[in-house]
Every structure is written in structure tokens, then in C-alpha cells.
Protein backbone atom coordinates (compact mmCIF):
# COMPACT_ATOMS: atom_id res chain seq x y z
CA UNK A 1 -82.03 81.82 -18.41
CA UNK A 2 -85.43 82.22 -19.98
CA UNK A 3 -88.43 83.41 -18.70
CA UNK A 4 -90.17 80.16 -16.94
CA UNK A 5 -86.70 79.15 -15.26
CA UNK A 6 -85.87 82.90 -13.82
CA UNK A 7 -89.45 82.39 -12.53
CA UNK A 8 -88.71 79.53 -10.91
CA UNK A 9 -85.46 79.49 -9.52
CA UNK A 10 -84.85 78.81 -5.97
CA UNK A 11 -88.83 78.39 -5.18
CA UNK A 12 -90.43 75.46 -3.78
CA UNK A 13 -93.46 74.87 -5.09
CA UNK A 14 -95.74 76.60 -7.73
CA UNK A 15 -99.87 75.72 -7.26
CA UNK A 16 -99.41 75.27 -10.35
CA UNK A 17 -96.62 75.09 -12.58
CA UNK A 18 -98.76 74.22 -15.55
CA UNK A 19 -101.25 77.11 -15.37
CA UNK A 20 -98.10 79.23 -15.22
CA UNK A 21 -96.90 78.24 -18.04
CA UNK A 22 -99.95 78.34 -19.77
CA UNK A 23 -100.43 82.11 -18.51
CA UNK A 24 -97.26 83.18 -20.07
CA UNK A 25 -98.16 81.95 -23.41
CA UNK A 26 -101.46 83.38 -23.08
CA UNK A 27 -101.13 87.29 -21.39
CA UNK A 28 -98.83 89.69 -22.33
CA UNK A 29 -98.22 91.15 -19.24
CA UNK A 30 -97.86 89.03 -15.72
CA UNK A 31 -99.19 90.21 -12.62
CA UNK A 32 -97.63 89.20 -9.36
CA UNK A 33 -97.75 90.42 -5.91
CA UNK A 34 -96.19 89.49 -2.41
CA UNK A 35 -97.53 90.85 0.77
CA UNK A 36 -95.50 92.03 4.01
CA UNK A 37 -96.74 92.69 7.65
CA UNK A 38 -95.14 95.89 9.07
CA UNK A 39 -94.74 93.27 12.52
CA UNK A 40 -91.21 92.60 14.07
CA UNK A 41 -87.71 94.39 12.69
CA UNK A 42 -86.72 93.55 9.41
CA UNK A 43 -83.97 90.94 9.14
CA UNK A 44 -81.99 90.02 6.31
CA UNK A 45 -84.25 87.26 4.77
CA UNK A 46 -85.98 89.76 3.13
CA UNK A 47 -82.96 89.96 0.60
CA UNK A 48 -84.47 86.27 -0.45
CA UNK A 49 -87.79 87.79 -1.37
CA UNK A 50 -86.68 90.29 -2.44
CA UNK A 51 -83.97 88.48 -4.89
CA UNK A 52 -87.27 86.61 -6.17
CA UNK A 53 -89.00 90.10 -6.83
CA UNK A 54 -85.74 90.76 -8.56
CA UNK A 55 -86.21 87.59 -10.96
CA UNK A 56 -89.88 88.51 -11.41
CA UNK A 57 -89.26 91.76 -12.75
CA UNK A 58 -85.94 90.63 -15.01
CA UNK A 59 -88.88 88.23 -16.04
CA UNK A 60 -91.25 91.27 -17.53
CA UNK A 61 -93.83 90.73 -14.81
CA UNK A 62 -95.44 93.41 -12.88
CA UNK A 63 -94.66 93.51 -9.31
CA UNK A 64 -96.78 95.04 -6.62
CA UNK A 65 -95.72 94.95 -2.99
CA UNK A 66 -98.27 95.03 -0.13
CA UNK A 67 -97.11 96.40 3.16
CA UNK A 68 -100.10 94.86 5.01
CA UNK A 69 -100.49 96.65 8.21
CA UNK A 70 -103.88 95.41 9.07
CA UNK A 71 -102.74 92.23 8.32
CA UNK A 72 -100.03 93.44 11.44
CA UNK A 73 -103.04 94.70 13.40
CA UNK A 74 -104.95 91.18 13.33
CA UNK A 75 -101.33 89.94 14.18
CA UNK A 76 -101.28 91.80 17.45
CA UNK A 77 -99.29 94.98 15.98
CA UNK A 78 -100.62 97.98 18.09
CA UNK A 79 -102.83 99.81 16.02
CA UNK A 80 -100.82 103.38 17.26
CA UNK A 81 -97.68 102.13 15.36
CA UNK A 82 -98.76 100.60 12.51
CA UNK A 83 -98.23 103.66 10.31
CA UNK A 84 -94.61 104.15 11.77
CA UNK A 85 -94.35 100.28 11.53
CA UNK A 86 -95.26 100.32 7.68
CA UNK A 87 -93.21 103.69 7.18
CA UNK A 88 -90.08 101.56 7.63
CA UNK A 89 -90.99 98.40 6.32
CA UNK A 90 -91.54 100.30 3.15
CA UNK A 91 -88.09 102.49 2.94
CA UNK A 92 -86.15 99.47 4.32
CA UNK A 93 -87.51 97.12 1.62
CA UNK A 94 -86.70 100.28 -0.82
CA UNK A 95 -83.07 100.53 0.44
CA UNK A 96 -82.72 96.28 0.20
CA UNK A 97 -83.58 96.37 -3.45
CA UNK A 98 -81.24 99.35 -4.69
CA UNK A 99 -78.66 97.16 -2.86
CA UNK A 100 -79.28 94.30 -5.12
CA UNK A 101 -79.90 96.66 -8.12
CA UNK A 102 -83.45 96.60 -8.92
CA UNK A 103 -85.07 99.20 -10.96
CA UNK A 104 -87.86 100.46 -8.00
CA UNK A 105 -89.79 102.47 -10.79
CA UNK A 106 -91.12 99.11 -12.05
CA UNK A 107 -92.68 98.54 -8.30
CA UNK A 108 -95.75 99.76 -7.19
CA UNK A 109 -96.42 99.85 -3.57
CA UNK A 110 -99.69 99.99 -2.15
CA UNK A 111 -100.25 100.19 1.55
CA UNK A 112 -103.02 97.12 3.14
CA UNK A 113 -105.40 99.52 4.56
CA UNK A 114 -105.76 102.02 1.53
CA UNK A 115 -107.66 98.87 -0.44
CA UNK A 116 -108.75 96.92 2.04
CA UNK A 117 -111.66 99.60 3.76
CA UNK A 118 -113.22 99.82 0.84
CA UNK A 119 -117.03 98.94 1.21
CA UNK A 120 -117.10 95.77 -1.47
CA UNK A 121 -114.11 94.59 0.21
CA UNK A 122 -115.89 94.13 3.06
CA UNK A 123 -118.48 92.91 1.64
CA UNK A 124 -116.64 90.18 0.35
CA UNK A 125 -114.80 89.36 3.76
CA UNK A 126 -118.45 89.04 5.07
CA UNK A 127 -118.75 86.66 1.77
CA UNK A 128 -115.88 83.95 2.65
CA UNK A 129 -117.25 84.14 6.53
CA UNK A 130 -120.22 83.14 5.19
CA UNK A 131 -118.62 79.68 3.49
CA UNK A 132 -116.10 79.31 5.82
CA UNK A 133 -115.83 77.86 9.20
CA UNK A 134 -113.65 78.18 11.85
CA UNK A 135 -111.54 75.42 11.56
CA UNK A 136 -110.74 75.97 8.13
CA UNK A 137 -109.77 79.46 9.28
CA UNK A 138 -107.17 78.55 11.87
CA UNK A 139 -105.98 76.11 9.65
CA UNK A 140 -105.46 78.46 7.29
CA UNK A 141 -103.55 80.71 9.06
CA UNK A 142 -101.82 78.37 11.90
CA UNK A 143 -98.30 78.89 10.46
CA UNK A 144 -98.65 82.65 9.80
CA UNK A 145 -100.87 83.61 12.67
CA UNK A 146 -99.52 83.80 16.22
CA UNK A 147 -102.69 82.23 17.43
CA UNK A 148 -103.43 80.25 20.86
CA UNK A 149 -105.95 77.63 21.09
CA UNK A 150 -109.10 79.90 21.53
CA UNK A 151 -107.95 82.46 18.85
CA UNK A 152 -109.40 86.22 18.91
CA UNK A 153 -111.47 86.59 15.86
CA UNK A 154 -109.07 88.70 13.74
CA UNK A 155 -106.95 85.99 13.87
CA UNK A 156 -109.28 84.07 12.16
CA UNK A 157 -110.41 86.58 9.71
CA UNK A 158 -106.64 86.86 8.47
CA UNK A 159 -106.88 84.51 5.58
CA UNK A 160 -110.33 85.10 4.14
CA UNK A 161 -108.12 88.64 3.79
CA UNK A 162 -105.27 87.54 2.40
CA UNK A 163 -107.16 85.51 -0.13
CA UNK A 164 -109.15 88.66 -1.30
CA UNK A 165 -105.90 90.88 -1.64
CA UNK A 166 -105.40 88.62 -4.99
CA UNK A 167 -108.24 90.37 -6.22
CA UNK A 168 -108.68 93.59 -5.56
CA UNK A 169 -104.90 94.06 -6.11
CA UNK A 170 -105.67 92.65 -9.43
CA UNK A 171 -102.57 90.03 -9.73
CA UNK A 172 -102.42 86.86 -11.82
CA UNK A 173 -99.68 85.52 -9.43
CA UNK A 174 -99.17 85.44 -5.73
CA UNK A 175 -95.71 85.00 -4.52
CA UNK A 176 -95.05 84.09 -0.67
CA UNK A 177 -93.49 82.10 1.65
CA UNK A 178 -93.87 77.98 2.14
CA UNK A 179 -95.53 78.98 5.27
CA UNK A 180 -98.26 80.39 3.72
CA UNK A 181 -98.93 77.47 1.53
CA UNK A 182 -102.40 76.61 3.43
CA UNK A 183 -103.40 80.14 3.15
CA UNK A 184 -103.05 80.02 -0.74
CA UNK A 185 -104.61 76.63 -1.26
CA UNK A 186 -107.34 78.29 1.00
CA UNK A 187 -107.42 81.29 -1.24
CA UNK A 188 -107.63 78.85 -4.38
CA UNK A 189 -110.44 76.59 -2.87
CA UNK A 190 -112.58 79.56 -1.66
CA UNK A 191 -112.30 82.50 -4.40
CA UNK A 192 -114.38 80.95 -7.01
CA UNK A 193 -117.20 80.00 -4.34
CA UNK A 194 -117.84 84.24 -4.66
CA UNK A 195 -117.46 84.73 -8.01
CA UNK A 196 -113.71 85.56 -8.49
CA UNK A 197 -110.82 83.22 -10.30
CA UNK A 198 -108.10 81.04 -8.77
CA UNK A 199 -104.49 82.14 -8.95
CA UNK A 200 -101.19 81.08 -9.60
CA UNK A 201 -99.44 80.70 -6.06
CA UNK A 202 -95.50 80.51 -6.43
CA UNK A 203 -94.08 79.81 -2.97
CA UNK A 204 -90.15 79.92 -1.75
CA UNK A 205 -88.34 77.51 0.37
CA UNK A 206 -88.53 78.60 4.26
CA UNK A 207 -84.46 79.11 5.28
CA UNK A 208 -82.75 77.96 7.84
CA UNK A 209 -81.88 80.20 11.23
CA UNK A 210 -78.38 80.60 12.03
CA UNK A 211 -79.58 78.37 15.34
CA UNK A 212 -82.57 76.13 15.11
CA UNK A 213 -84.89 75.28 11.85
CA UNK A 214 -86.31 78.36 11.16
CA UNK A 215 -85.14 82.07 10.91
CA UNK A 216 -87.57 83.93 13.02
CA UNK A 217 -88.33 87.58 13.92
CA UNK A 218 -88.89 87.17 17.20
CA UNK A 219 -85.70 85.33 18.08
CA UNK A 220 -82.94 87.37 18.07
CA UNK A 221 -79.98 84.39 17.85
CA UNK A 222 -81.82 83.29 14.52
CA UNK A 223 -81.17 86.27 12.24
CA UNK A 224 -79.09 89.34 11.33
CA UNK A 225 -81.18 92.52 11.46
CA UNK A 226 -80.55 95.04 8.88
CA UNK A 227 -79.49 97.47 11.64
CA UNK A 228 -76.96 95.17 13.03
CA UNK A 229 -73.16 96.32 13.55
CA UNK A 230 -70.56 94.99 12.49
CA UNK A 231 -69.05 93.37 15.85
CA UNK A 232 -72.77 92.04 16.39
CA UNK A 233 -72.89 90.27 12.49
CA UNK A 234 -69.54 88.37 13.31
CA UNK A 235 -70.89 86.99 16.59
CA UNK A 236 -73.99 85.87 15.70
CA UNK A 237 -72.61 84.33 12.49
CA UNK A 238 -69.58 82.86 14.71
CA UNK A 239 -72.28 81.37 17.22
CA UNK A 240 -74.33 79.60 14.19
CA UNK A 241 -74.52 76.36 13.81
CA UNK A 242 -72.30 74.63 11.05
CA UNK A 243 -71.32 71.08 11.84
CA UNK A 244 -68.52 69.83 9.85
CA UNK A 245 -69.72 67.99 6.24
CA UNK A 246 -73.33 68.76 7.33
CA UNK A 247 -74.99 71.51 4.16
CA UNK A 248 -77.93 71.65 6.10
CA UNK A 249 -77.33 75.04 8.38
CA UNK A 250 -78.22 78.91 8.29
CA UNK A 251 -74.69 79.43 7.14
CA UNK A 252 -75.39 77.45 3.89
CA UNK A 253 -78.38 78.58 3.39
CA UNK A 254 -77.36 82.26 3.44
CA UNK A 255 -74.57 81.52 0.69
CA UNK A 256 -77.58 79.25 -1.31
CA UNK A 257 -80.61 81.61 -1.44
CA UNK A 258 -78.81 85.27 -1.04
CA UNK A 259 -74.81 85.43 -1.24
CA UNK A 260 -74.13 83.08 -4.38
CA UNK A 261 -76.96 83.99 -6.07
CA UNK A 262 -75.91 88.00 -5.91
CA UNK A 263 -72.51 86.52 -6.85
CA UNK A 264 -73.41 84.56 -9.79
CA UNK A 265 -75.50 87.41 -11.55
CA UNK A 266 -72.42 89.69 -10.90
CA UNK A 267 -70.55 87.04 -12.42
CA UNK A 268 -68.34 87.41 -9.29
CA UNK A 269 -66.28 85.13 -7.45
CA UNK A 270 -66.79 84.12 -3.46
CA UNK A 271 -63.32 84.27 -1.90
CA UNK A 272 -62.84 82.24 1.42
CA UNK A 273 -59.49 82.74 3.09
CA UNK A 274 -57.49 80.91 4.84
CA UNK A 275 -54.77 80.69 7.22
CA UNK A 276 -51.22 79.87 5.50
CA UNK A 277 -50.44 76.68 7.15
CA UNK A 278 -54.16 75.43 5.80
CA UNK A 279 -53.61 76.57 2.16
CA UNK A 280 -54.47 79.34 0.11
CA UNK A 281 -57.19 81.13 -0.37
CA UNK A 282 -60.19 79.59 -2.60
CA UNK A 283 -62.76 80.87 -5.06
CA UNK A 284 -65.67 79.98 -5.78
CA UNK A 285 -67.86 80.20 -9.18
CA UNK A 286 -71.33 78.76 -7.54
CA UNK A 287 -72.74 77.40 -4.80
CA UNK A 288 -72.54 73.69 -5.43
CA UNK A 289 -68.79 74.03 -5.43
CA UNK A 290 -69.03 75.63 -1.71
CA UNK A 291 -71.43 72.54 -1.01
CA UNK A 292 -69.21 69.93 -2.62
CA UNK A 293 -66.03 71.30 -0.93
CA UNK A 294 -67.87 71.36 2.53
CA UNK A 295 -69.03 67.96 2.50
CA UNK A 296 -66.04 66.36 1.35
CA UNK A 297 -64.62 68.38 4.62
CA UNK A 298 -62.06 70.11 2.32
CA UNK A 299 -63.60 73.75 3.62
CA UNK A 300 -63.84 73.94 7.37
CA UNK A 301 -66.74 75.67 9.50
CA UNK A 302 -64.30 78.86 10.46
CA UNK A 303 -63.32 79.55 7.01
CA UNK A 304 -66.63 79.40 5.95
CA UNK A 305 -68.16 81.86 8.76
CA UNK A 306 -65.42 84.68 8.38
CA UNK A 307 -65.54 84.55 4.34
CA UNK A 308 -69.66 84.68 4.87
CA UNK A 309 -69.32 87.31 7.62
CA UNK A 310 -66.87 89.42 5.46
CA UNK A 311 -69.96 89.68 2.64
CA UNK A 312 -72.51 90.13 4.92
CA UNK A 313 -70.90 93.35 6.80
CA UNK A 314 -70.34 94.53 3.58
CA UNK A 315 -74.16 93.81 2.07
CA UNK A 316 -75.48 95.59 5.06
CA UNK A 317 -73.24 98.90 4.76
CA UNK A 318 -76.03 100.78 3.16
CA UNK A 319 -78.49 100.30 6.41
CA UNK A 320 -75.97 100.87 9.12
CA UNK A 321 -74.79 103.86 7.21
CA UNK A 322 -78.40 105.13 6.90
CA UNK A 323 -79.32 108.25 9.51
CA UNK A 324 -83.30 108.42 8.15
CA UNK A 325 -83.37 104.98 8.07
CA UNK A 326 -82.21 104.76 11.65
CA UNK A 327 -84.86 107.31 12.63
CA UNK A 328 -87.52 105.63 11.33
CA UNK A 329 -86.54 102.50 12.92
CA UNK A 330 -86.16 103.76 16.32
CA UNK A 331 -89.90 105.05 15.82
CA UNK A 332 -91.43 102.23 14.99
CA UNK A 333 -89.75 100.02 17.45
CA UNK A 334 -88.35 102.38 20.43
């Protein structure tokens, strides 16, 4: 796979895809960065990003990863945990991407309020308020922000934030979720009003909960946490929703966008098995076999669960096994 298409894969949109390609003819080095708030506990979607920070690397770009805990305090994150908060976001995060085998002395981390209380910074936030009004703010940040309809003023300042970590973090690329999409555009619209140049925003696709449309923090039946036990993983993943024939389901999307693609560059095989009197086991190369088998109702819902439970316990070994990780988990969320 060459460079452009291990960029690419499993995103949703790039803003855009020709001034990426452009940029990797033209600069020898790539800059990218994607930005995390230290907010609820960490569940396992952030083995997608993180497969994508995986690709970028594997690429030759740079990678810097922003544990934004101001970003968490305009959020609502108490300010008195925000450092025990961002403590575990970052040695979680660490942990996920040794599981997946990424080199972390390519990463740099850099925590939101060590660049972000610098004097020009502020400056420059007091720049964007200047061209910015308020309902281009909460537009901005209405899919990232948990904002009523008279928002508190932090809420509001979120994006003209976000927009200036491109620059002072000095990236070529910003990497996020679909989500943030309005923030970026916002980021590319507004930047060059003060002086400073529009980026390349790559964005990936937002996955599906194990119940519902959306995997969320803040509800628990959505996601796996990376602290879960074993008993707890099988429930949740027996409770999800997987109608027979029907791709479209957290199930699906956890063998699309995390177990199949950790498969494939392994060049392993994903082994569903089944009871005797339904046939033998069955492997699977990719994950439009999985799809083409499930449709065509040849794979049933069951089989599926147990075979994706089975990987899951397994992925999440390292966490449950991890005492300081534990610690720090039970100090930044009680």
C-alpha cells in the first residue's frame, strides 16, 4: 500500500484530498496531529484512532498527540482533576498503541495547557473572537460541545481553540473525528483572516455503538471500556444489536475499523466457531468476506458475537492486567 492509500484508508473525508496530495510531493516531512480531551473513561474506539495514527506514522509522517485538558475544562471537566484526568488519558493511549505495535518514540506528546497559556496564544483567541460571532461558534462546536441552548462562554470559545492548536503545534495535517468536521471547516475559513495558513483536515468515519447510532462515553451500554472484565465484555457484546443479514451494527463495525484491520496487517486469520451440528469452524482473510457471509445469512448473529468477544477479551488483556494503570484510573474517575 503506498503512501496516499495508507493515508487514507478507512477515513471519511479529507478537506482536501488534492492539497494532500500535493503536500506530499512538495514537503519532505508531514506533520499531523489529533487532539484528545482527558473527559469521560477511555473506551475502546480509541484503538480506531489510534490504528489511523498507526497508518500515519507507517506513512513517514510526524505525529503529535494533544491531550487537551482545557479543551476538558471548557467541556465541564473539573478543573481539580484535569491533571489526573490527562495522566491517564496519556498512559492509556501509550499502553493502546504498544498493543497494536507502534513505535511510541516516533510520538510526541504535548499536554493542551503547556502551549495554549502562552501570551500570543491568547492573543490570537482574542483575534478569532474578534471575527467571529456567536452563532458561528456554537455551530462550530454543536457536535463536540455538550452545550444547552444559552451556552457558557467557554463553550463557545472551544473552537476558535481548536482551530489555533493547528498552529502553534505547527502541523500540516489535522486528523479527527467526522464530528468535528464543522470545527475544521471553521478552522479553515477563519485561520487565514489572522494571518496563518489553512490545513489539511483528514477526518474518520464516526462508528457505530454496540446499541444505538453512536458509541458514546457517557453511555455505558454503547462501548467496552478498556478496564472492562471479561464477564462484563461478553455481556455487553451479547446484548448488542446484530439483526440477522443487516452489516450495519457495532458488532460489524468493530470487526471493520479495529479487529480485521489488526488481522490483515498480521496477515492473520479471524476464526468464528461454531457448534457441530451448524458446521465447522470458518476463517476469514478480510472483512468483506465476514460482510458477504453475514448478509447472505450464511454466519449467524451468535457466532459472530462469541468469535468477536473471544478477540476482544484477548485485545484488552494488557489493561485489565495493568496495576498502575488501574491506579491511575481510579484517580481520575473515583
Amino acid at each position: 500500500m503506498d503512501k496516499l492509500e495508507l493515508i487514507k484508508r478507512n477515513t471519511a473525508e479529507i478537506l482536501t484530498e488534492t492539497e494532500l496530495k500535493d503536500l506530499l510531493k512538495k514537503k519532505k516531512e508531514v506533520s499531523v496531529y489529533w487532539g484528545t480531551m482527558p473527559t469521560g473513561s477511555i473506551s475502546i474506539a480509541y484503538f480506531f484512532q489510534m490504528l489511523k495514527i498507526s497508518d500515519f506514522l507507517n506513512a513517514g509522517l510526524k505525529v503529535k498527540i494533544l491531550i487537551a485538558d482545557l479543551h476538558a475544562a471548557l467541556d465541564g471537566v473539573s478543573w481539580e482533576i484535569l491533571e489526573s484526568r490527562s495522566e491517564y488519558y496519556k498512559r492509556a493511549i501509550i499502553i493502546i498503541l504498544k498493543t497494536i505495535g507502534v513505535n511510541i518514540k516516533k510520538l510526541e506528546f504535548i499536554k493542551g495547557s503547556d502551549l495554549q497559556l502562552d501570551g500570543k496564544y491568547f492573543d490570537d483567541v482574542l483575534k478569532l473572537s474578534m471575527i467571529s460571532n456567536i452563532h458561528d461558534c456554537k455551530k462550530a462546536a454543536s457536535e463536540v460541545v455538550k452545550m444547552s441552548d444559552n451556552p457558557r462562554l467557554g463553550n463557545l470559545i472551544y473552537p476558535l481553540m481548536q482551530a489555533l492548536d493547528e498552529e502553534y503545534l505547527k502541523v500540516d495535517v489535522q486528523f479527527a473525528g467526522l464530528d468535528q468536521r464543522k470545527i475544521m471547516v471553521y478552522a479553515r475559513e477563519n485561520l487565514p483572516k489572522i494571518g496563518y495558513k489553512q490545513r489539511i483536515e483528514i477526518m474518520s468515519p464516526m462508528i457505530r455503538g454496540l446499541v444505538g447510532e453512536k458509541m458514546s462515553s457517557s453511555i455505558e451500554a454503547t462501548k467496552i471500556d478498556l478496564l472492562n472484565d471479561e464477564e462484563t465484555i461478553r455481556k455487553k457484546i451479547n446484548k448488542a444489536e446484530c439483526t440477522v443479514g443487516n452489516p450495519d451494527n457495532g458488532i460489524m463495525a468493530l470487526l471493520k475499523y479495529l479487529i480485521m484491520i489488526i488481522k490483515e496487517d498480521k496477515k492473520e486469520k479471524f476464526v468464528v466457531e461454531r457448534p457441530h451440528n451448524f458446521g465447522e469452524k470458518i476463517e476469514y482473510s478480510n472483512y468483506n468476506e465476514i460482510e458477504r457471509d453475514f448478509m447472505n445469512k450464511k454466519l449467524h448473529p451468535l457466532d459472530l458475537k462469541n468469535a468477536v468477544a473471544k478477540e476482544i477479551v484477548l485485545l484488552l488483556k494488557h489493561f485489565r492486567d495493568n496495576k498502575e494503570l488501574q491506579t491511575l484510573h481510579e484517580k481520575a474517575y473515583g
